[in-house]
Protein backbone atom coordinates (compact mmCIF):
# COMPACT_ATOMS: atom_id res chain seq x y z
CA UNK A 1 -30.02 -32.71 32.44
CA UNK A 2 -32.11 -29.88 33.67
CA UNK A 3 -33.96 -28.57 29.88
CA UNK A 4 -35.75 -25.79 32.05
CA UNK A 5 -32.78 -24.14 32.18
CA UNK A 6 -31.46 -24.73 28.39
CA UNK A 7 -34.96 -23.31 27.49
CA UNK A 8 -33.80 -20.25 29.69
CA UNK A 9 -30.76 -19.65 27.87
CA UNK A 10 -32.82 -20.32 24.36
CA UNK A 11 -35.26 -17.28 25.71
CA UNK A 12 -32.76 -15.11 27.10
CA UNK A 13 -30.14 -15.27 23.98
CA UNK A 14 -33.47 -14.46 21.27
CA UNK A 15 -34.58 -11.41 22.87
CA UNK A 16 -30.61 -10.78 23.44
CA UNK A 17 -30.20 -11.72 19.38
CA UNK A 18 -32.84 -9.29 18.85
CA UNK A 19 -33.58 -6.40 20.63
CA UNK A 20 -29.80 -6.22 22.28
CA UNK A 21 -31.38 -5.65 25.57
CA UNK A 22 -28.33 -6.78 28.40
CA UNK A 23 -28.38 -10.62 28.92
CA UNK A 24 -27.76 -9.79 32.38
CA UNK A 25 -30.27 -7.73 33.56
CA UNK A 26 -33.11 -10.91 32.18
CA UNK A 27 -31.16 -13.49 33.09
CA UNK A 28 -29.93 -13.02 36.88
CA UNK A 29 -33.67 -11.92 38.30
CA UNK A 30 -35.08 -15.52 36.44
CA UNK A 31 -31.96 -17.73 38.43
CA UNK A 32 -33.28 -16.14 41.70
CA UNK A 33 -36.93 -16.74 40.81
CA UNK A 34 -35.89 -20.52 40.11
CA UNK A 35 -34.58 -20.46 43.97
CA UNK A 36 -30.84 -20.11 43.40
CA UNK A 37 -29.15 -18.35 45.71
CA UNK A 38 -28.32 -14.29 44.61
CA UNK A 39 -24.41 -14.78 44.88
CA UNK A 40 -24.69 -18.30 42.97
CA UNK A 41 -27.27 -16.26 40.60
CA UNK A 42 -24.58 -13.56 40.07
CA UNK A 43 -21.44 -15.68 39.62
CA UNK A 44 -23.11 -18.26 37.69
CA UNK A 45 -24.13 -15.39 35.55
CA UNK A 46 -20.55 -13.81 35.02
CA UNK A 47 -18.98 -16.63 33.49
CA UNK A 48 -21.72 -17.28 31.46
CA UNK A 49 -21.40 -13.81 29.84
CA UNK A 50 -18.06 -13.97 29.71
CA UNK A 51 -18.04 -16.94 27.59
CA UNK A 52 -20.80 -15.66 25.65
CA UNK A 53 -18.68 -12.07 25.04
CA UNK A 54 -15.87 -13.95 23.81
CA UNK A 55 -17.29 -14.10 20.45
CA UNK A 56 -18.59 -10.86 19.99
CA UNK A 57 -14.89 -9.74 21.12
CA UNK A 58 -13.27 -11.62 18.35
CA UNK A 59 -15.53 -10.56 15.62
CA UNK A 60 -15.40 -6.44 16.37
CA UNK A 61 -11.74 -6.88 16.91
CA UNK A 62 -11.29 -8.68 12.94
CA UNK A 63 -13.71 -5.52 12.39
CA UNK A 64 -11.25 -2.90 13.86
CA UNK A 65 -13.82 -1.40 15.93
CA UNK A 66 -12.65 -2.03 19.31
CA UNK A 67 -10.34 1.31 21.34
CA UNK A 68 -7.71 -1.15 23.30
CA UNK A 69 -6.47 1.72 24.55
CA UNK A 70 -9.87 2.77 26.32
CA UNK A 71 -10.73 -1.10 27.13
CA UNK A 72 -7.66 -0.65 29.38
CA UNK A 73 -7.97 2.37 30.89
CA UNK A 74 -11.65 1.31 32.37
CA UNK A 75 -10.25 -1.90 33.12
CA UNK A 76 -7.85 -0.53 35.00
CA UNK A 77 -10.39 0.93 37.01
CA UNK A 78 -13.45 -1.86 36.90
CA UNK A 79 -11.22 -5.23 37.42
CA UNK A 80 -9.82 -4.41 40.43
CA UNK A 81 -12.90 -2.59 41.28
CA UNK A 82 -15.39 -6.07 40.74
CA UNK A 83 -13.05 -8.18 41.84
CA UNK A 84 -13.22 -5.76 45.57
CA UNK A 85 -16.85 -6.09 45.25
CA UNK A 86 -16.79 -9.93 44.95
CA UNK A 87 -15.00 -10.31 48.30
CA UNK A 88 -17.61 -7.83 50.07
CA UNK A 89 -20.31 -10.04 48.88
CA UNK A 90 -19.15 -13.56 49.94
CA UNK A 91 -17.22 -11.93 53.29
CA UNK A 92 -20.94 -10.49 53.65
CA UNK A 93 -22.37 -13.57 53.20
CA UNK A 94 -19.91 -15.43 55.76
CA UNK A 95 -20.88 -12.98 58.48
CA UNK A 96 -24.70 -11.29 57.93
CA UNK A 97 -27.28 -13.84 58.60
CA UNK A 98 -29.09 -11.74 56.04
CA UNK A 99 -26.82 -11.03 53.81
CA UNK A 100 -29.15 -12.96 50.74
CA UNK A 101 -31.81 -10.35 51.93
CA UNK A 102 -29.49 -7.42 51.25
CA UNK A 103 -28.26 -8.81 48.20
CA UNK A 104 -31.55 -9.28 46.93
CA UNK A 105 -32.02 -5.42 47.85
CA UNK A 106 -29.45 -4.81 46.16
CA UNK A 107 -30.25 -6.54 43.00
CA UNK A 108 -33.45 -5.62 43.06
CA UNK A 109 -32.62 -1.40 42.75
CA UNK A 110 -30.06 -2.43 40.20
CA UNK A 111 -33.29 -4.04 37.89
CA UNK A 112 -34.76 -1.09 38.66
CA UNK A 113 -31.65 1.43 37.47
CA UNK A 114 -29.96 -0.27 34.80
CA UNK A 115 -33.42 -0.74 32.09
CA UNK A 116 -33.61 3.38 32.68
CA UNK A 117 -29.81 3.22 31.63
CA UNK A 118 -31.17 0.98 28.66
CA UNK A 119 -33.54 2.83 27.64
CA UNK A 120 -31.40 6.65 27.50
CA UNK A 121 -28.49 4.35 25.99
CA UNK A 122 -31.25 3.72 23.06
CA UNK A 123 -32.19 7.25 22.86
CA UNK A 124 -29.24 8.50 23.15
CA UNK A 125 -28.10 6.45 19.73
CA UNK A 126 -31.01 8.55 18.12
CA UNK A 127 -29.63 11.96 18.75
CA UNK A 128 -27.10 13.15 16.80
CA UNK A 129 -26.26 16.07 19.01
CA UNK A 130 -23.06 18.36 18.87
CA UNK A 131 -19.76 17.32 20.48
CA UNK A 132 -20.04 17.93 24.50
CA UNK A 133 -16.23 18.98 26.18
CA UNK A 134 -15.34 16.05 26.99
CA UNK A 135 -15.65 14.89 23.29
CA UNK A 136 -13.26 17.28 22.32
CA UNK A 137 -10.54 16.29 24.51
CA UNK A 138 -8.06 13.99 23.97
CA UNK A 139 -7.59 10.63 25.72
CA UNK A 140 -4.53 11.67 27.69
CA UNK A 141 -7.06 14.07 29.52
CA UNK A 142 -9.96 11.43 30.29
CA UNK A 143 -7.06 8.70 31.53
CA UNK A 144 -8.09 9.38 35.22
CA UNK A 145 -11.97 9.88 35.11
CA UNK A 146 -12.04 6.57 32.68
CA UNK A 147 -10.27 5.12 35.42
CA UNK A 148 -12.80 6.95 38.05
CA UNK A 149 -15.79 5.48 35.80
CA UNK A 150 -14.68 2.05 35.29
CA UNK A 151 -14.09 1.52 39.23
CA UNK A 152 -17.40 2.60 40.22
CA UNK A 153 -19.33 0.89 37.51
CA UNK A 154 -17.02 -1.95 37.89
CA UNK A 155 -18.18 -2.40 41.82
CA UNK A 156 -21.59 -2.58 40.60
CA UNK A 157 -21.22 -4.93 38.28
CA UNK A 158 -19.16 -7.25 40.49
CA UNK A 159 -21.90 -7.35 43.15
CA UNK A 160 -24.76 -7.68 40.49
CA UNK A 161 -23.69 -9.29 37.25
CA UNK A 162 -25.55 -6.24 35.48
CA UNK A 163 -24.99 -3.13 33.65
CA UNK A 164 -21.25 -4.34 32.06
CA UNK A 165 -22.72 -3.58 29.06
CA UNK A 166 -25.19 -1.04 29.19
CA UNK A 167 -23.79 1.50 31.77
CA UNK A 168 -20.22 1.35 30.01
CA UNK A 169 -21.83 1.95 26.45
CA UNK A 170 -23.32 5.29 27.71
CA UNK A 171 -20.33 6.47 29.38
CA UNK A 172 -18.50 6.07 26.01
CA UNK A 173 -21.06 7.93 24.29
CA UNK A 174 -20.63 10.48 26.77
CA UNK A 175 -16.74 10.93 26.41
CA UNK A 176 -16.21 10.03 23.19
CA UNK A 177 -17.31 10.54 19.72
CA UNK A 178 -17.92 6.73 18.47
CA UNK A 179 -19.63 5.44 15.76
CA UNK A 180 -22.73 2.98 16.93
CA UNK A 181 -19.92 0.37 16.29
CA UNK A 182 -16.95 1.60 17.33
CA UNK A 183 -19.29 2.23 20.95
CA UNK A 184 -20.70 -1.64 20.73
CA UNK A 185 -17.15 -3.03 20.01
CA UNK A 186 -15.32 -1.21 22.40
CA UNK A 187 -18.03 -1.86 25.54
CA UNK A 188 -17.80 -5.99 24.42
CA UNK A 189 -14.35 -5.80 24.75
CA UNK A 190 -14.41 -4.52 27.57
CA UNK A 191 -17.21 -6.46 28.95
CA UNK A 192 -15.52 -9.41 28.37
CA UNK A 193 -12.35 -8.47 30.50
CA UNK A 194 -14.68 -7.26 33.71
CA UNK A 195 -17.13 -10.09 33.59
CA UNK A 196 -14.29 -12.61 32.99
CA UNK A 197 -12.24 -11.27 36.23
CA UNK A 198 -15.64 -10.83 38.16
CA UNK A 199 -16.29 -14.55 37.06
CA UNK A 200 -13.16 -15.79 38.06
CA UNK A 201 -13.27 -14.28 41.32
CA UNK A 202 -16.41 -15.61 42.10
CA UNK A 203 -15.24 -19.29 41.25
CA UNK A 204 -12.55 -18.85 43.47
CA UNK A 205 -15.25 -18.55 46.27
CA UNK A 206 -17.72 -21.38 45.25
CA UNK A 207 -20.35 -19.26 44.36
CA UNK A 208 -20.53 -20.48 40.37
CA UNK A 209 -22.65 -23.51 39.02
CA UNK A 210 -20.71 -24.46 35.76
CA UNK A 211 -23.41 -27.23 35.32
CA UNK A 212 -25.98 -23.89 35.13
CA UNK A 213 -23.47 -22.16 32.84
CA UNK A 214 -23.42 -25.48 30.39
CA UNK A 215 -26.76 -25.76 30.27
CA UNK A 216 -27.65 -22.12 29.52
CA UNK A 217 -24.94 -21.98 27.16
CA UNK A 218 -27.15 -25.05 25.04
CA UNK A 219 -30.21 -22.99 24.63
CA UNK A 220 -28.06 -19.40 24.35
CA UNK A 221 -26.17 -19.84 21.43
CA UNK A 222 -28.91 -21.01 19.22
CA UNK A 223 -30.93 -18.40 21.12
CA UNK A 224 -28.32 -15.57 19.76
CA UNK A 225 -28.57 -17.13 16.15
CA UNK A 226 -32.11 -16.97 15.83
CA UNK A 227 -33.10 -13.72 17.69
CA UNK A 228 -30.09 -12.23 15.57
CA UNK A 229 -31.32 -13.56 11.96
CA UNK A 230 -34.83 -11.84 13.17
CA UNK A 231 -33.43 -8.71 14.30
CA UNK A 232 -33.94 -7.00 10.89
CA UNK A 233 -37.41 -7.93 10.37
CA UNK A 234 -38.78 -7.35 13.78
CA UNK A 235 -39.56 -4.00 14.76
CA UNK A 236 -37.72 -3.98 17.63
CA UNK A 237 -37.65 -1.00 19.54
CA UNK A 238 -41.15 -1.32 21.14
CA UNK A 239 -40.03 -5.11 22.19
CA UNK A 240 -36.96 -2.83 24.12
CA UNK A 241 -39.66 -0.95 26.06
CA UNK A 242 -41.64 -3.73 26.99
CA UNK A 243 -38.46 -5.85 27.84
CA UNK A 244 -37.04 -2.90 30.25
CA UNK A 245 -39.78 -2.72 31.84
CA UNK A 246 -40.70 -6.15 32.42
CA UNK A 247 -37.56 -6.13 33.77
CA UNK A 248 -38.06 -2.92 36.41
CA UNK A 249 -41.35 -4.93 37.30
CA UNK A 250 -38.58 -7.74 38.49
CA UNK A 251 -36.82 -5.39 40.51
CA UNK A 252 -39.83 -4.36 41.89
CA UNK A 253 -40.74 -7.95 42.67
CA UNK A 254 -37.22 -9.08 44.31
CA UNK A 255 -37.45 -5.83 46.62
């Protein structure tokens, strides 16, 4: 029983529980610090998000704010899209003696990229600003370029484990006209589909450590509880800042 990990997990689900800041983006820089490997650190991740998303699925879909429709269409674009991405990585890994070096590269501009995302997503939920063109579409004209979107965010997220959350929650407050709920339901949902096929695909090459999944899961869940309860009496937009950019300061490190 490895409790440096479970304490992991108990950090990493608070500040998720209370500032909302992707459990991704903290938690897959910290495996590599702890010397796992970056494709273990990204797999290992996956499922543990996935498993962590089902619950947040369930409850916005008793809450009717999850667009199946729209969960499908970037699906339909980011699971096939991740699950391409996982084979580059491991057939990578097979045949570049430095592949964990390019990973880490990799990673490393992602941590750099996806807290800016983070931060405009947050900024973005400030301004109430009139609809753009593609808000006044209808879905049968954004099919294609949902599609587009989720493959290409999709690929990222498959060779990273981050930005299933964030990236995809600013793309659907750029096409659509959501409520703060209907956009946090709808990207979960989603979320859960990519990361679970990402996850699965990764299994499939060896490159998960369920034992590293259980034991995150033990300090996570309470983690979520807590950080959650909290949330409304913890200003905690400035924790955000300093979060994201703790984070870019881990990119910066891993490059």
């Amino acid at each position: 029983m490895d409790f440096h990990l479970t304490i992991v997990g108990l950090l990493v689900g608070f500040l998720v529980g209370l500032t909302g800041v992707g459990g991704a983006a903290l938690l897959t820089p910290i495996l590599i610090f702890l010397g796992i490997q970056p494709t273990v650190a990204v797999g290992t991740d996956l499922v543990y998000n996935a498993i962590t998303k089902i619950f947040g699925t369930w409850q916005h879909w008793r809450q009717k704010t999850v667009h199946f429709s729209i969960v499908m269409y970037l699906a339909l674009g980011s699971i096939p899209s991740a699950i391409a991405a996982v084979h580059v990585m491991n057939w990578i890994h097979l045949y570049v003696a430095s592949a964990d070096q390019i990973f880490k590269k990799i990673l490393g501009f992602a941590l750099i990229l996806i807290p800016i995302a983070m931060l405009l997503k947050s900024l973005l939920n400030r301004r109430q600003p009139q609809l753009n063109a593609w808000q006044q579409k209808p879905l049968a004209q954004k099919r294609l370029v949902l599609i587009a979107v989720g493959a290409l965010l999709g690929f990222l997220v498959g060779l990273t484990s981050i930005g299933s959350g964030s990236l995809f929650a600013i793309a659907l407050m750029h096409f659509f006209a959501f409520s703060g709920k209907e956009v946090v339901g709808t990207d979960i949902a989603h979320a859960f589909f990519l990361t679970s096929a990402a996850g699965l695909a990764h299994m499939s090459f060896g490159t998960v450590d369920l034992f590293i999944v259980m034991q995150l899961l033990l300090g996570s869940i309470p983690g979520v509880i807590i950080g959650s309860r909290l949330s409304c009496k913890v200003p905690t937009v400035f924790l955000r800042w300093v979060i994201s950019i703790v984070i870019i300061i881990s990119g910066i490190k891993i490059l």
